[in-house]
Protein backbone atom coordinates (compact mmCIF):
# COMPACT_ATOMS: atom_id res chain seq x y z
CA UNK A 1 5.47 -87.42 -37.64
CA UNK A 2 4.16 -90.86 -36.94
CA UNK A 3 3.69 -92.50 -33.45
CA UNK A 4 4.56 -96.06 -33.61
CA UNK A 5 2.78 -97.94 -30.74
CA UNK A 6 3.19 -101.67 -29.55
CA UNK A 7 0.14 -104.28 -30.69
CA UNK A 8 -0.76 -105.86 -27.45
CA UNK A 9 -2.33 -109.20 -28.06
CA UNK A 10 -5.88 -109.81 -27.66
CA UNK A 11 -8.13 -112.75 -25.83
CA UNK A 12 -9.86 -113.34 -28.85
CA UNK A 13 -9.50 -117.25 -30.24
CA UNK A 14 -8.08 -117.38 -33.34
CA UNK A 15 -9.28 -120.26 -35.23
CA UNK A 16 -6.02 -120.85 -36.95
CA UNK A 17 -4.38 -121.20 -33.46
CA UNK A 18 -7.32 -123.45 -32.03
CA UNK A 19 -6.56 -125.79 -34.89
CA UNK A 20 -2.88 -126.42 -34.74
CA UNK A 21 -1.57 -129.78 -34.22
CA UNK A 22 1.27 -130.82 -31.78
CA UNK A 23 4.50 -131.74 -34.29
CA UNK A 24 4.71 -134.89 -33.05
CA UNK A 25 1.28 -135.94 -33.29
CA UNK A 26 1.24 -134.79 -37.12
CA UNK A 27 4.21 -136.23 -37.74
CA UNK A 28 3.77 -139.34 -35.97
CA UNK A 29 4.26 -141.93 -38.96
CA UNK A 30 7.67 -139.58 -40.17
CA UNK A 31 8.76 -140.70 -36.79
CA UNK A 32 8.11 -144.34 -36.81
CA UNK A 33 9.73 -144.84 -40.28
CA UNK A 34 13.16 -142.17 -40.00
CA UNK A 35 13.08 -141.46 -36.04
CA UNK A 36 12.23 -138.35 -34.43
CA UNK A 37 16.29 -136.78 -35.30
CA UNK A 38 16.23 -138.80 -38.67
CA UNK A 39 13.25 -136.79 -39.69
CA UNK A 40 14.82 -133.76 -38.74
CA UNK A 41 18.14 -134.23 -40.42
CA UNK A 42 16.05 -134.94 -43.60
CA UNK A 43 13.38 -132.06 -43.18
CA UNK A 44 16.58 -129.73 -43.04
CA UNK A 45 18.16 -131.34 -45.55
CA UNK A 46 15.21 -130.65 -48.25
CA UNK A 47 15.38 -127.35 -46.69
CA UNK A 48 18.41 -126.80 -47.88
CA UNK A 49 18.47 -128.16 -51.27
CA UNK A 50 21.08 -130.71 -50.69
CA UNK A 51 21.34 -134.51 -51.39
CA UNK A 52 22.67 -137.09 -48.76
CA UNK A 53 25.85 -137.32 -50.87
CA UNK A 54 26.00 -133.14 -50.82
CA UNK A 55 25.48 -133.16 -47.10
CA UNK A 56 28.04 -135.93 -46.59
CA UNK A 57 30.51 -134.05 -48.28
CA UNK A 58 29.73 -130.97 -46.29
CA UNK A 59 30.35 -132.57 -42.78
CA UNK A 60 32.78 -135.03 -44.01
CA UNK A 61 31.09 -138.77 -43.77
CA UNK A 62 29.97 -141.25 -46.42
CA UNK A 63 26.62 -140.67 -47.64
CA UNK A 64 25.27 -143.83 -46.50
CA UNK A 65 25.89 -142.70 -42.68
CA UNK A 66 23.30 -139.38 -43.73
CA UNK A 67 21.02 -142.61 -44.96
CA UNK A 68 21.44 -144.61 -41.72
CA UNK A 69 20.98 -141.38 -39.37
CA UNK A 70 17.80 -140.37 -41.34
CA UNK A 71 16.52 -143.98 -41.20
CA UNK A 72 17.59 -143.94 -37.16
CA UNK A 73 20.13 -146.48 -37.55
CA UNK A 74 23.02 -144.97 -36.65
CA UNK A 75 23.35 -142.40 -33.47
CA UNK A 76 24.12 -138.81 -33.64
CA UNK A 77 26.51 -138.17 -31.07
CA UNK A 78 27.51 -134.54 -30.04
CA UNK A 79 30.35 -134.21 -32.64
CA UNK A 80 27.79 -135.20 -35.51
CA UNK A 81 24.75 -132.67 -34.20
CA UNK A 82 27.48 -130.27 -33.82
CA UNK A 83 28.83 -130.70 -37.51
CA UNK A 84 24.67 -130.79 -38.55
CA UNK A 85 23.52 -127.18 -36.25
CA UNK A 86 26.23 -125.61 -38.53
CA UNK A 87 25.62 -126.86 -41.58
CA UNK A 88 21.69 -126.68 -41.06
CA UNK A 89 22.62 -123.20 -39.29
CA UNK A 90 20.67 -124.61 -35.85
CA UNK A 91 21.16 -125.01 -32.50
CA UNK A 92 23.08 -128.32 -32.05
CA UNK A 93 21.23 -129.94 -29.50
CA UNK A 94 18.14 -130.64 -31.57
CA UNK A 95 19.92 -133.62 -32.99
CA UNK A 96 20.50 -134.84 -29.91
């Protein structure tokens, strides 16, 4: 019979934790050309394998909206991040 205990963590550094880069801060040109929620409807997006056009259809809105959000020309209000969490399977708010 195995025993199965718990890892606990250790004080060591770990150099691939000591070199880690905020999100913003690597991604601080993304930001200044599609806006901080333009770059994360597009990250998710590519994530899932869909076109502007695809995800327009999928949350009902013309394609060029998905373009203007990305590009952070046009807001996302509540109904839009809530329509984006579901497709994107995320919590709404992140769009917000």
């Amino acid at each position: 019979m195995s025993v199965h205990t718990k890892m606990h963590p250790t004080n060591h550094s770990n150099k691939a934790n000591s070199n880690r880069i905020p999100r913003r801060s690597s991604a601080k040109e993304l930001i200044e050309k599609y806006s901080e929620t333009g770059m994360l409807i597009r990250g998710g997006r590519h994530k899932a394998n869909l076109t502007q056009k695809e995800l327009a259809e999928k949350i009902g809105v013309w394609p060029h909206h998905i373009s203007e959000m990305e590009h952070g020309k046009r807001p996302v209000g509540k109904k839009m991040a809530q329509k984006l969490g579901k497709v994107f399977k995320v919590d709404y708010r992140v769009f917000l």
